[in-house]
C-alpha atoms as a PDB file:
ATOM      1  CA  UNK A   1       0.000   0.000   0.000  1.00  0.00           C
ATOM      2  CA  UNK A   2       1.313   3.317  -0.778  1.00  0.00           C
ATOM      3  CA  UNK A   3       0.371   6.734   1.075  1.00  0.00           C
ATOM      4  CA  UNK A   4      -3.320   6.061   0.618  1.00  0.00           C
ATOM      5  CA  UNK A   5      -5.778   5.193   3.157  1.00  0.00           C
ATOM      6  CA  UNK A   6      -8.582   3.880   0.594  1.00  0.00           C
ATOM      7  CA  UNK A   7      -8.075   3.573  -3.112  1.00  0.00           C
ATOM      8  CA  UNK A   8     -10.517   3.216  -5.404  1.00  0.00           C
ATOM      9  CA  UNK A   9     -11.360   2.293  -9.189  1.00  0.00           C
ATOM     10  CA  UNK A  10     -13.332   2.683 -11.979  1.00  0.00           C
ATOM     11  CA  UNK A  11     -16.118   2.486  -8.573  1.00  0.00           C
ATOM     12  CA  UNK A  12     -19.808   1.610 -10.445  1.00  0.00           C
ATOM     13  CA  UNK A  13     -23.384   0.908  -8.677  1.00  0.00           C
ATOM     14  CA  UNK A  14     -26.453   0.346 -10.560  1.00  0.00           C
ATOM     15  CA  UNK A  15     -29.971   0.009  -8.932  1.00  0.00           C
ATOM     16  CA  UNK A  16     -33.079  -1.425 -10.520  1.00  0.00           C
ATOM     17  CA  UNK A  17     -33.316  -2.809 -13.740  1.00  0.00           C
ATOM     18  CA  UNK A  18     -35.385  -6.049 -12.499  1.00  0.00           C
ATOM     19  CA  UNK A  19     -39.281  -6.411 -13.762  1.00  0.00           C
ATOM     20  CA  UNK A  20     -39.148  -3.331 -15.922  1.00  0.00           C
ATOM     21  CA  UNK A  21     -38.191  -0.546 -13.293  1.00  0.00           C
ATOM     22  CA  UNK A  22     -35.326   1.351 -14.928  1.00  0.00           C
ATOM     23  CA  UNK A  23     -31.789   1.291 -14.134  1.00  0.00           C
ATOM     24  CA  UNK A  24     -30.551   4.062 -12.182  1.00  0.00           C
ATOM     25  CA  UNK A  25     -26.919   4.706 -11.978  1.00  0.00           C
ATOM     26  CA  UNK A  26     -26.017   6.100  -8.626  1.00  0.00           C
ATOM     27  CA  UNK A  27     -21.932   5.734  -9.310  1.00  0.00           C
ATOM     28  CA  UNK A  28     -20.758   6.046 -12.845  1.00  0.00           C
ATOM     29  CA  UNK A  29     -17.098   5.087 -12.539  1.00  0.00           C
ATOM     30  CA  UNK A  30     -15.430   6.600  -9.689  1.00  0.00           C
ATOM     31  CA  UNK A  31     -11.738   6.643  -9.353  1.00  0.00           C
ATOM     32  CA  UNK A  32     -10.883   8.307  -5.841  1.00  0.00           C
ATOM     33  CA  UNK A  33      -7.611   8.187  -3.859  1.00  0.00           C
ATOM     34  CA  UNK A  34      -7.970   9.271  -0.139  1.00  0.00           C
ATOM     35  CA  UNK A  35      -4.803  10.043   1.474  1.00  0.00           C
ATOM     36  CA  UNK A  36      -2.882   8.042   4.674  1.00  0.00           C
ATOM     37  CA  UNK A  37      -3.619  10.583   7.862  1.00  0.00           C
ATOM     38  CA  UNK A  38      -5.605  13.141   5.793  1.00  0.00           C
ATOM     39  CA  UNK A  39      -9.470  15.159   7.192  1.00  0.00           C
ATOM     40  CA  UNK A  40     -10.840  14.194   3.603  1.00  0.00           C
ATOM     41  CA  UNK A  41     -14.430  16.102   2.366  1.00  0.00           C
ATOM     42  CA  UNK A  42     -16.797  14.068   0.241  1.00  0.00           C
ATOM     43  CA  UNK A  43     -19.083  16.966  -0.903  1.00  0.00           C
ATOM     44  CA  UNK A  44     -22.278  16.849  -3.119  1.00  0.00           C
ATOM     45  CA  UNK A  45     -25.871  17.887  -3.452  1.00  0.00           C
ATOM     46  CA  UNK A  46     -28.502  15.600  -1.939  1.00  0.00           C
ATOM     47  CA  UNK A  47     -28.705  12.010  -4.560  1.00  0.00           C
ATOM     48  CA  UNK A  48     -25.056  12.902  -5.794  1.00  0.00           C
ATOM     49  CA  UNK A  49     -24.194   9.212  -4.822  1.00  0.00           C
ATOM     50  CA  UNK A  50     -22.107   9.960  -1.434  1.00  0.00           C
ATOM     51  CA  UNK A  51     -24.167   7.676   0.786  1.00  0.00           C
ATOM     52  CA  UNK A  52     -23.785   5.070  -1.920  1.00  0.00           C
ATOM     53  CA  UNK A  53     -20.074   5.284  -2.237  1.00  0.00           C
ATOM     54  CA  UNK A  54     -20.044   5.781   1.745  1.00  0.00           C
ATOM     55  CA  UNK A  55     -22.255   2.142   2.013  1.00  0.00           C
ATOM     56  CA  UNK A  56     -19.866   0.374  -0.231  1.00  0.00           C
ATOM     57  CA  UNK A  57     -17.170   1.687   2.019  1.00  0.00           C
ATOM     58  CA  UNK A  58     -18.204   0.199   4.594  1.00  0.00           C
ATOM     59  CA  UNK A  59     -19.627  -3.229   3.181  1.00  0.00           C
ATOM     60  CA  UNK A  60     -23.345  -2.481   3.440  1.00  0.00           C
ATOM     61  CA  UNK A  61     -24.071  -2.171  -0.551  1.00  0.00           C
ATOM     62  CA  UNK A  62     -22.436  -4.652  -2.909  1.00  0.00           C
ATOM     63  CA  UNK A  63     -20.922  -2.256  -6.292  1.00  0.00           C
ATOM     64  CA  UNK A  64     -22.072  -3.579  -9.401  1.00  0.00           C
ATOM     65  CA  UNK A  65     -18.175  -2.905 -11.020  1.00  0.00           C
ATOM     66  CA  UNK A  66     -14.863  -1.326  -9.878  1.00  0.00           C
ATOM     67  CA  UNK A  67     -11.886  -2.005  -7.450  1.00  0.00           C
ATOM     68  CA  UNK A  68     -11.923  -0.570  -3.341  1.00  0.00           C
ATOM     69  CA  UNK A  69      -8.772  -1.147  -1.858  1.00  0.00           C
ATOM     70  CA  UNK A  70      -8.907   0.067   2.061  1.00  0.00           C
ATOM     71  CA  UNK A  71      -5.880   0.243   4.032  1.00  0.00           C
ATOM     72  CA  UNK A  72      -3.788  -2.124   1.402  1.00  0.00           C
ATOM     73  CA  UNK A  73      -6.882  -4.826   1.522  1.00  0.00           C
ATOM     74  CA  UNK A  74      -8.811  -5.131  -1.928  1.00  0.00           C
ATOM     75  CA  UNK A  75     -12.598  -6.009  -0.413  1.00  0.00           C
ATOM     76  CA  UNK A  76     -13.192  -8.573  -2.985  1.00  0.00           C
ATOM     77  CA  UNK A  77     -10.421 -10.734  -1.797  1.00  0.00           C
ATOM     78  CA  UNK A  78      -9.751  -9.607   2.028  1.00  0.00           C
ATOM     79  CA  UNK A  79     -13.663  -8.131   2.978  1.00  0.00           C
ATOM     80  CA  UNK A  80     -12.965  -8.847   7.071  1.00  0.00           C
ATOM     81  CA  UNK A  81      -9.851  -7.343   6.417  1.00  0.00           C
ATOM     82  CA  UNK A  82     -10.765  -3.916   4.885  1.00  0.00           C
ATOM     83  CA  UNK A  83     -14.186  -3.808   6.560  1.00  0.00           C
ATOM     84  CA  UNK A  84     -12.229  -3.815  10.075  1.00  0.00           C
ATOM     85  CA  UNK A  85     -10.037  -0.929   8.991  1.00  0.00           C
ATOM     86  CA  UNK A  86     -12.674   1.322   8.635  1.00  0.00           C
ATOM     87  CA  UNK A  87     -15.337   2.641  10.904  1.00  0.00           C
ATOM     88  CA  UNK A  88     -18.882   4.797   9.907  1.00  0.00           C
ATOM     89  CA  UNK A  89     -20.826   7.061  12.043  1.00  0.00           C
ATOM     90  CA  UNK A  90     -23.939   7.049  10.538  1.00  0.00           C
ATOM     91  CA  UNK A  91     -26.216  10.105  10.144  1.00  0.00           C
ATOM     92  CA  UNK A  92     -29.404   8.164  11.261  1.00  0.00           C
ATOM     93  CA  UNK A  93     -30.050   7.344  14.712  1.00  0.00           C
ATOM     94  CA  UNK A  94     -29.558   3.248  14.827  1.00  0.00           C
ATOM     95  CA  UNK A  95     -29.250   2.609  17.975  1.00  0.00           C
ATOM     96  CA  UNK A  96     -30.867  -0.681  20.418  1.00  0.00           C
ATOM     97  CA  UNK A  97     -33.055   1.370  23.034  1.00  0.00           C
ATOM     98  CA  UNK A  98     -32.662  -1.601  25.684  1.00  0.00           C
ATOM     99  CA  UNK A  99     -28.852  -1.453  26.001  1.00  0.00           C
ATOM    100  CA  UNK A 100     -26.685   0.820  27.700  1.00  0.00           C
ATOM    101  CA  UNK A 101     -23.499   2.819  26.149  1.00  0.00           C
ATOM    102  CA  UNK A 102     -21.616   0.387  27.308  1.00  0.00           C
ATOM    103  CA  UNK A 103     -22.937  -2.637  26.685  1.00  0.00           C
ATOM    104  CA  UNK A 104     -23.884  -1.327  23.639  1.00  0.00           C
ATOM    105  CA  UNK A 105     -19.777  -0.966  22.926  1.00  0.00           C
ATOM    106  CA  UNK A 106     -18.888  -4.237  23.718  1.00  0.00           C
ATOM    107  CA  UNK A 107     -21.471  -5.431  21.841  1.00  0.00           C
ATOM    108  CA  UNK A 108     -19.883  -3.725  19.302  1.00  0.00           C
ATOM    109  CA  UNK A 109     -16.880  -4.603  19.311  1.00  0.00           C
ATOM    110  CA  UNK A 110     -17.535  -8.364  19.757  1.00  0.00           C
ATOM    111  CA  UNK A 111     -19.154  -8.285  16.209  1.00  0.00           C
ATOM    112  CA  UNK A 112     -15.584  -6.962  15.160  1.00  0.00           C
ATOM    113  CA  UNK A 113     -13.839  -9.943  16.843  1.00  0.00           C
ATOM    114  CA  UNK A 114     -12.203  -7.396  19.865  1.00  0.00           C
ATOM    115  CA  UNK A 115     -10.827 -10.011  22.290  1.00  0.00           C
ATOM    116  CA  UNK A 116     -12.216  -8.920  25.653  1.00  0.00           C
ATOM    117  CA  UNK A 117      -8.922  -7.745  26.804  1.00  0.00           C
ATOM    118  CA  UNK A 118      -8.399  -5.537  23.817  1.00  0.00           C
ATOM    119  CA  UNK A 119     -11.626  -3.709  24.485  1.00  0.00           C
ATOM    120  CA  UNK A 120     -11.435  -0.099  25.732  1.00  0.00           C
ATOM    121  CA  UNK A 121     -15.122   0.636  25.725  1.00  0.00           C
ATOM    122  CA  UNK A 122     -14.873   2.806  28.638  1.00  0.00           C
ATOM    123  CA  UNK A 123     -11.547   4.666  27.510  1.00  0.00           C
ATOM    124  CA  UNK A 124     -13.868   5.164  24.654  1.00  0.00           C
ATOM    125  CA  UNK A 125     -16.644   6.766  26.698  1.00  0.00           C
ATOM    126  CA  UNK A 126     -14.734   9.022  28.341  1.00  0.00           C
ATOM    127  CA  UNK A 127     -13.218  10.553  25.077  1.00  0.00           C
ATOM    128  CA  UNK A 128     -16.970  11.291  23.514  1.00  0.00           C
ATOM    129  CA  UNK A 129     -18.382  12.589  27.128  1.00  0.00           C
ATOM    130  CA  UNK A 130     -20.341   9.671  28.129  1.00  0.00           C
ATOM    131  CA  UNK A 131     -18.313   8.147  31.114  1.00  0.00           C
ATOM    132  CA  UNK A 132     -21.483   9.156  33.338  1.00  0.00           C
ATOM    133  CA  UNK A 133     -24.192   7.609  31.030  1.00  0.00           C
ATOM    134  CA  UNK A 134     -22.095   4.389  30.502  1.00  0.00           C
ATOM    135  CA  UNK A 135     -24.916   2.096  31.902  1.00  0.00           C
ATOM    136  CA  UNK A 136     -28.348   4.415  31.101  1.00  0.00           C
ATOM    137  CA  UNK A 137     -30.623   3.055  29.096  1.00  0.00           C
ATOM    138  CA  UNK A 138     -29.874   4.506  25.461  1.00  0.00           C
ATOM    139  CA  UNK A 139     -33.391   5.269  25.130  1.00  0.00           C
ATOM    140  CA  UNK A 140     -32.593   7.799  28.182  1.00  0.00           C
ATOM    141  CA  UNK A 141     -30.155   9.608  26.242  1.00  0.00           C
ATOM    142  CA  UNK A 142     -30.703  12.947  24.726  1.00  0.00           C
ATOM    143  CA  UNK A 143     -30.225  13.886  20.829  1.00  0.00           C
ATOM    144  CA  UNK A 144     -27.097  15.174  21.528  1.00  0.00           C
ATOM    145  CA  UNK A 145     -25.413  11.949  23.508  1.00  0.00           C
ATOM    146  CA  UNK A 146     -27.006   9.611  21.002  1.00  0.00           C
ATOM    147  CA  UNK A 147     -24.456  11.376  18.470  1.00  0.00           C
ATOM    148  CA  UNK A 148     -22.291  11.002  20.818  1.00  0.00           C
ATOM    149  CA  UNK A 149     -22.992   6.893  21.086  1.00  0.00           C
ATOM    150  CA  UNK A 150     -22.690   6.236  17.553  1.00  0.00           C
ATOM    151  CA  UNK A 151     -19.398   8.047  17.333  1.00  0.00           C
ATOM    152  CA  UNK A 152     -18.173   5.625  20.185  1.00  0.00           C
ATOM    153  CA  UNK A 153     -19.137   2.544  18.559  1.00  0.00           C
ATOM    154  CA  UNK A 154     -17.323   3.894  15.342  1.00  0.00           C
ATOM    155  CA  UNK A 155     -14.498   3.588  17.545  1.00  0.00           C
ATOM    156  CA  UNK A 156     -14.871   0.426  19.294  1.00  0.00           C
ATOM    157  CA  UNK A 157     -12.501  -1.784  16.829  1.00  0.00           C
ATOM    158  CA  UNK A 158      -9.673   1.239  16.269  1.00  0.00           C
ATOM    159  CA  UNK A 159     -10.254   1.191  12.944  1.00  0.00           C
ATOM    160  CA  UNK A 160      -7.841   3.062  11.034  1.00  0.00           C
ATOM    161  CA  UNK A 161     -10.254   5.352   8.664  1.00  0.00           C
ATOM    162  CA  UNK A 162     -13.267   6.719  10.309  1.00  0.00           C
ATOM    163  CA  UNK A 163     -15.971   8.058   7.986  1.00  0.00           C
ATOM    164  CA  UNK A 164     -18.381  11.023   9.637  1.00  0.00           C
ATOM    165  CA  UNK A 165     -22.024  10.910   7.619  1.00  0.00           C
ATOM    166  CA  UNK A 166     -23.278  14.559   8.326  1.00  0.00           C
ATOM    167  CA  UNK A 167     -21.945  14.564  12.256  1.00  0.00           C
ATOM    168  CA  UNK A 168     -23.291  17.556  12.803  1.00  0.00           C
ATOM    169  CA  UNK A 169     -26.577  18.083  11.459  1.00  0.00           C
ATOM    170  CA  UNK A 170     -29.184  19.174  13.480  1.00  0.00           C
ATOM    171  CA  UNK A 171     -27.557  19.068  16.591  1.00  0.00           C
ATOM    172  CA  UNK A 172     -26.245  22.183  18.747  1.00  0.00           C
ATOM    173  CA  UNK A 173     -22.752  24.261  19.150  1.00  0.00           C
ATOM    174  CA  UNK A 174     -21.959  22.664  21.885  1.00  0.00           C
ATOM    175  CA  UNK A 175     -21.925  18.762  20.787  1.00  0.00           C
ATOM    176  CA  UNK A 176     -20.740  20.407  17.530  1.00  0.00           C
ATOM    177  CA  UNK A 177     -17.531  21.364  18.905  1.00  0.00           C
ATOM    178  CA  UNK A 178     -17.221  18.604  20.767  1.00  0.00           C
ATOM    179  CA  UNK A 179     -17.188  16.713  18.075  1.00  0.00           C
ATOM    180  CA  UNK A 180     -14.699  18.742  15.956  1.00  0.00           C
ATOM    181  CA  UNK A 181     -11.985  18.795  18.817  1.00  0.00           C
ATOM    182  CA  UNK A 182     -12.359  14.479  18.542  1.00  0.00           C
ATOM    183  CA  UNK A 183     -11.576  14.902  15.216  1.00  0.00           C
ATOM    184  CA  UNK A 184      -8.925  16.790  15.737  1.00  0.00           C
ATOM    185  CA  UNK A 185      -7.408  14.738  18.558  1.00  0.00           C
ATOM    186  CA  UNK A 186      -8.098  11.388  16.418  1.00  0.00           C
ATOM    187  CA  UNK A 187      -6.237  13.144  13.207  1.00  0.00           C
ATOM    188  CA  UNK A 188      -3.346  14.275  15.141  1.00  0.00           C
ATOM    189  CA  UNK A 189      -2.994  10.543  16.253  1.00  0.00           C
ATOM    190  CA  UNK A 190      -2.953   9.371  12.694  1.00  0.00           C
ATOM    191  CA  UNK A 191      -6.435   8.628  11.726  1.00  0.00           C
ATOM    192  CA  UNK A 192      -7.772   9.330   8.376  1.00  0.00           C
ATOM    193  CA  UNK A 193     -10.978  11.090   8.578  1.00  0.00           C
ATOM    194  CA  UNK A 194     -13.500  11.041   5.916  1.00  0.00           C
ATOM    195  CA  UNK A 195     -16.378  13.729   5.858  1.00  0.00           C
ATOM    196  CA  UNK A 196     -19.619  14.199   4.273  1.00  0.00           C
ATOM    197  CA  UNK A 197     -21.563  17.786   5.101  1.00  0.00           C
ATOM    198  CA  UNK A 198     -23.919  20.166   4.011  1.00  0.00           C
ATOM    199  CA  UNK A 199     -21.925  22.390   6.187  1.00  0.00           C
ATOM    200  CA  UNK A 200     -19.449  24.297   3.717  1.00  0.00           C
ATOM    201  CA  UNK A 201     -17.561  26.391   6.180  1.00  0.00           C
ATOM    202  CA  UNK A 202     -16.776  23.503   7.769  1.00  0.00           C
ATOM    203  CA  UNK A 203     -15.502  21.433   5.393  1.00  0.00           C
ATOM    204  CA  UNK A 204     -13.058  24.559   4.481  1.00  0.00           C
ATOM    205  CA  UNK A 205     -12.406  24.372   7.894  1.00  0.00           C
ATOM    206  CA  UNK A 206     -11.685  21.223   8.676  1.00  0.00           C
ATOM    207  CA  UNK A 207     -10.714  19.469   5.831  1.00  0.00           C
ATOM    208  CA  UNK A 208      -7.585  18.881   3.942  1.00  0.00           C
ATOM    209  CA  UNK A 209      -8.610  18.151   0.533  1.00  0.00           C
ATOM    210  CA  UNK A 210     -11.991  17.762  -0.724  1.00  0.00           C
ATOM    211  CA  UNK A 211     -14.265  15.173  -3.614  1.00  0.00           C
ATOM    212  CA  UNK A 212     -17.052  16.613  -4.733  1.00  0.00           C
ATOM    213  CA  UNK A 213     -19.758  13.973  -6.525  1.00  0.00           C
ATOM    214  CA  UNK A 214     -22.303  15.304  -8.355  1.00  0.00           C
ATOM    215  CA  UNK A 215     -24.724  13.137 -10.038  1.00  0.00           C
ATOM    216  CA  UNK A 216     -22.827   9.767  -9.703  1.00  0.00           C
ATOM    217  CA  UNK A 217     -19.478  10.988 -11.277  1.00  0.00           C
ATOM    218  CA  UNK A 218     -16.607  12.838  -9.659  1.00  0.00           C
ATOM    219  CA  UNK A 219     -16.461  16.801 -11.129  1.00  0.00           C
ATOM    220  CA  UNK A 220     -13.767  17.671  -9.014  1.00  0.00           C
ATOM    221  CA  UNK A 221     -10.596  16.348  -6.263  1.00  0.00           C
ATOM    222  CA  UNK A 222      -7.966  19.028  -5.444  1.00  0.00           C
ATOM    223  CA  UNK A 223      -6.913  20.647  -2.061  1.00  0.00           C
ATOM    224  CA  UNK A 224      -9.243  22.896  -0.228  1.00  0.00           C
ATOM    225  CA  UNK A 225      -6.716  25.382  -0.791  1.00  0.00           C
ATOM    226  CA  UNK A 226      -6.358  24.749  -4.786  1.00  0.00           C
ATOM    227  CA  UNK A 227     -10.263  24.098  -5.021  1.00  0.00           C
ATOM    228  CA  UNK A 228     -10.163  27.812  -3.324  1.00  0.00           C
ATOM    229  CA  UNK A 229      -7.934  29.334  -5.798  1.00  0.00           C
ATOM    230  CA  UNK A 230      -9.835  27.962  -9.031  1.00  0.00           C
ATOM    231  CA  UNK A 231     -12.744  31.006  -8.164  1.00  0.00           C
ATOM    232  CA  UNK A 232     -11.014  34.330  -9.542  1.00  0.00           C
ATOM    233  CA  UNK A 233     -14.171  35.871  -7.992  1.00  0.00           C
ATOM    234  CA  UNK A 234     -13.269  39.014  -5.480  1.00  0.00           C
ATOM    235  CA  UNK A 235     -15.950  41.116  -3.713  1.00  0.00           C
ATOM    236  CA  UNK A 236     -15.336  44.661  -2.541  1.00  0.00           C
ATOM    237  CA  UNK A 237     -17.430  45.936   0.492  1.00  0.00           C
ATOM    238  CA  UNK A 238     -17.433  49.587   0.378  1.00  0.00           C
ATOM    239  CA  UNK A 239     -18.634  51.897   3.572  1.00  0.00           C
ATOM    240  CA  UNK A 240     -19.368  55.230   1.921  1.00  0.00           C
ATOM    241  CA  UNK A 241     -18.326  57.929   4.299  1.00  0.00           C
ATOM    242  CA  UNK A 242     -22.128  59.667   4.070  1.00  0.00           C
ATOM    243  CA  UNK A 243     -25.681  57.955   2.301  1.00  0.00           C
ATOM    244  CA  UNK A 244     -25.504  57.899  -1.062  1.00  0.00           C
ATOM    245  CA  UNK A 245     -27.566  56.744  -3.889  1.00  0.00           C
ATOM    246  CA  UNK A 246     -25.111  56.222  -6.703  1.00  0.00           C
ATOM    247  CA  UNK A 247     -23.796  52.998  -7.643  1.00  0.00           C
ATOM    248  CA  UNK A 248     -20.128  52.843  -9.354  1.00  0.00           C
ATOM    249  CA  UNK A 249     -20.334  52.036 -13.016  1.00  0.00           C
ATOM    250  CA  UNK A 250     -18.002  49.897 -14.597  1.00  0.00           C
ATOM    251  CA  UNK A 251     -17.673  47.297 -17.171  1.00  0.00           C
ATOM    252  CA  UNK A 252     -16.661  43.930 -15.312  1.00  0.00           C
ATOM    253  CA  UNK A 253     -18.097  45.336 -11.755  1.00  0.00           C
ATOM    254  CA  UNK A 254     -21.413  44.381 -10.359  1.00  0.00           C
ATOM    255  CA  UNK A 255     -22.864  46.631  -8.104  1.00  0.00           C
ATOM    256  CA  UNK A 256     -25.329  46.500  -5.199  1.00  0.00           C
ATOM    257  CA  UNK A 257     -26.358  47.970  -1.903  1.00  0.00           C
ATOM    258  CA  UNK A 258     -26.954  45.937   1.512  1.00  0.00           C
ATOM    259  CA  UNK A 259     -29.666  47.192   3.641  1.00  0.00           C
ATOM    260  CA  UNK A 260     -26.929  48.499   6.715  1.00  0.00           C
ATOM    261  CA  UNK A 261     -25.914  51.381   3.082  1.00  0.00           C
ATOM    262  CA  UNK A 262     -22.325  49.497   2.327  1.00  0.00           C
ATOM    263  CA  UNK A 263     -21.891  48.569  -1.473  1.00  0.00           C
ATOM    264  CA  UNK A 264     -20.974  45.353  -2.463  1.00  0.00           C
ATOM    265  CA  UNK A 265     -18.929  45.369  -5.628  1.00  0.00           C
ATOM    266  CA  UNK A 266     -18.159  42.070  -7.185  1.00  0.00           C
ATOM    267  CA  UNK A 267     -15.760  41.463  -9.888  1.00  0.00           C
ATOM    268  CA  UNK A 268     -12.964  39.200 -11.338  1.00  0.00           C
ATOM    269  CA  UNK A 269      -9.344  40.294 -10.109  1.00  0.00           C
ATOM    270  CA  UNK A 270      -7.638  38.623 -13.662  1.00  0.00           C
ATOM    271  CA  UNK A 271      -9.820  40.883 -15.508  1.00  0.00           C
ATOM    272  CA  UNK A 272      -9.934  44.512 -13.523  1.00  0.00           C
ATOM    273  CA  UNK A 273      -7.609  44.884 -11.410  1.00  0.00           C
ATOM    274  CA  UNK A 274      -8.334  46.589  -7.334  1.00  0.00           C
ATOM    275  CA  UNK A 275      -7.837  50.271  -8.120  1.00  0.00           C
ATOM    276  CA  UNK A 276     -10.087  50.221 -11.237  1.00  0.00           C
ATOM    277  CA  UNK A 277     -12.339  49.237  -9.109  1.00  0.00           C
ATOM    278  CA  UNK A 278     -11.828  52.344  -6.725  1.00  0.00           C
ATOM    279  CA  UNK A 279     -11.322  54.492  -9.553  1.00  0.00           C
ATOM    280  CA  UNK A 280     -14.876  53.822 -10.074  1.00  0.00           C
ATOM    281  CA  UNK A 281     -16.103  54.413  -6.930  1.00  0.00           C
ATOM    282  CA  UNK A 282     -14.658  57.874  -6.646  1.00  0.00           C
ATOM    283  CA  UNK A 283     -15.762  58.261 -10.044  1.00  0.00           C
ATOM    284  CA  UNK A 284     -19.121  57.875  -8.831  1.00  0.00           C
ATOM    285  CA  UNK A 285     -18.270  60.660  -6.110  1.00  0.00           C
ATOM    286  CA  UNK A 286     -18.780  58.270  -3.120  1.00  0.00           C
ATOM    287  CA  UNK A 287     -16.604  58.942  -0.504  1.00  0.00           C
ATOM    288  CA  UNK A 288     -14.809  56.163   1.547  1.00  0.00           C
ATOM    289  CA  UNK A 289     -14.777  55.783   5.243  1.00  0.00           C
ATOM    290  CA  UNK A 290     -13.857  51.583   5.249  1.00  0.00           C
ATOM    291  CA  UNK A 291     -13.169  49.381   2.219  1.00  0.00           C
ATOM    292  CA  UNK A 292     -12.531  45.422   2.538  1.00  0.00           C
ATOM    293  CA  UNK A 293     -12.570  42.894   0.125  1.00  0.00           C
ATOM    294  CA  UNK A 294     -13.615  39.280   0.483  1.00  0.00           C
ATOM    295  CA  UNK A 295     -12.677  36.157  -2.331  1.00  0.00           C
ATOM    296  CA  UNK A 296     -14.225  33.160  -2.897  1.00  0.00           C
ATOM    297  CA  UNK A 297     -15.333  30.406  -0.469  1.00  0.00           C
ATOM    298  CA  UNK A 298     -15.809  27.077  -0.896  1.00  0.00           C
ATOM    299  CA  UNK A 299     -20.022  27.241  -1.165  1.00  0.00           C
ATOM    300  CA  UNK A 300     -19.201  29.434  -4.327  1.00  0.00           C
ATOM    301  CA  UNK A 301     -16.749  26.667  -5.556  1.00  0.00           C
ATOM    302  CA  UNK A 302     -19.882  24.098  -4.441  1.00  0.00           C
ATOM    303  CA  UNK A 303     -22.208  25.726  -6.599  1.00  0.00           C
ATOM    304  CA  UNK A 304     -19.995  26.525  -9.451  1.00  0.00           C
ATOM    305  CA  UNK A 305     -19.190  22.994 -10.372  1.00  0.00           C
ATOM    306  CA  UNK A 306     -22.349  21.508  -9.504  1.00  0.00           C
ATOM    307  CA  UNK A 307     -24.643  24.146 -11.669  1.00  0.00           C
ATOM    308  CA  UNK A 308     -25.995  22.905 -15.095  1.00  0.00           C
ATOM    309  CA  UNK A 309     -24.766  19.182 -14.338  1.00  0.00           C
END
């Protein structure tokens, strides 16, 4: 195995097609390498396939063609192998209502073959906040520690890939952050992280390179940083120093004024440069009391390469 966690090839699944219903694709040939140690994003719009490729992943949906090699073990020919490197944190809420954290843990991690000395359920407790909880009822547990519960039983085997299905939807800051300094903490130790959200910022937060899927095929795979610097798009805020009316005109800019009276003036920086863009607001006899400028993010890269797909 080289320096990737999970490689994968030429990654097909087909649904239907039995008693007349019509095929649908849902992959359409995926070739994705996920780096050794990386926080990788898997980014698309809903039905883009991620939950799919995530499913495969894991060994819940059998692919109709292609290669998945996880952590050096192709999952055609070592499946116990590759499906005990990796662990998934669902989004939905699957979780027995009759069985504590704990026991829910080591049941867990008996499925996984965990010899009962090798089990750490409650080291793993404590690190996700539920050391106190560890023998309430699941069905006790609010929202927020449920979360909390399927991230521990992610855990239970020390896999070494962990895949996060929308973590963080719906729940509040507070399990939110908690959840984002684990990640951290498990990274630093030398876990590959893999990251589906609808959450933009934090995927340009948190992650260091990013897939996005849209409509079964990969459209783009870059660094967040690189996937940042494909948008030439710049946006100049502009405070005028008293009310004003006018609106600077210039070929390239678009203009437009936010409710609190600052201007917002986008444009491309390859094609007119800063102080063109000033020019024209003086032009326009607008005085300035504050001027910042703002680029791209990565919701503007989102919807760039997933419009008219």
């Amino acid at each position: 195995m080289r320096d990737n966690a999970i490689e994968i090839r030429g990654l097909k699944k087909t649904y239907g097609g039995c008693r007349g219903s019509p095929e649908k694709q849902a992959l359409k040939g995926i070739d994705l390498d996920i780096p050794k140690g990386s926080v990788f994003g898997l980014l698309g719009p809903n039905g883009a396939g991620k939950s799919t490729l995530i499913n495969i992943l894991a060994g819940l949906v059998i692919k109709s063609a292609g290669k998945v090699t996880i952590w050096g073990f192709d999952q055609d020919v070592n499946p116990r192998q590759s499906r005990a490197s990796i662990g998934v944190m669902p989004q939905e809420l699957n979780l027995d209502p009759f069985f504590s954290p704990r026991a829910a843990l080591e049941v867990q991690a008996g499925l996984y073959g965990v010899k009962k000395k090798d089990r750490r359920s409650d080291e793993v407790l404590a690190l996700v906040g539920l050391e106190d909880k560890a023998e309430a009822y699941a069905r006790t547990l609010s929202g927020g520690m449920r979360r909390r519960l399927l991230l521990a039983k992610a855990l239970v085997h020390t896999p070494h890939i962990l895949v996060l299905d929308e973590p963080t939807a719906g729940v509040d800051i507070e399990l939110r952050q908690m959840l984002w300094d684990n990640v951290r903490k498990l990274n630093s130790q030398g876990m590959t992280i893999i990251l589906t959200t609808h959450y933009l910022e934090e995927a340009e937060e948190m992650c260091d390179e990013i897939a996005i899927i849209n409509q079964g095929e990969l459209v783009a795979r870059d660094s967040t940083a690189n996937l940042l610097g494909r948008m030439d798009a710049r946006r100049m805020i502009i405070l005028p120093e008293d009310p004003t009316d006018a609106l600077p005109e210039l070929d390239g800019i678009t203009a437009e004024r936010r409710p609190d009276g600052s201007l917002v003036l986008s444009y491309q920086s390859k094609a007119t440069p800063a102080e063109a863009v000033l020019e024209a607001v003086r032009h326009a006899g607008i005085r300035i009391r504050d001027v910042r400028t703002e680029q791209a993010d990565l919701q503007d890269v989102f919807l760039e390469l997933t419009r008219c797909r």
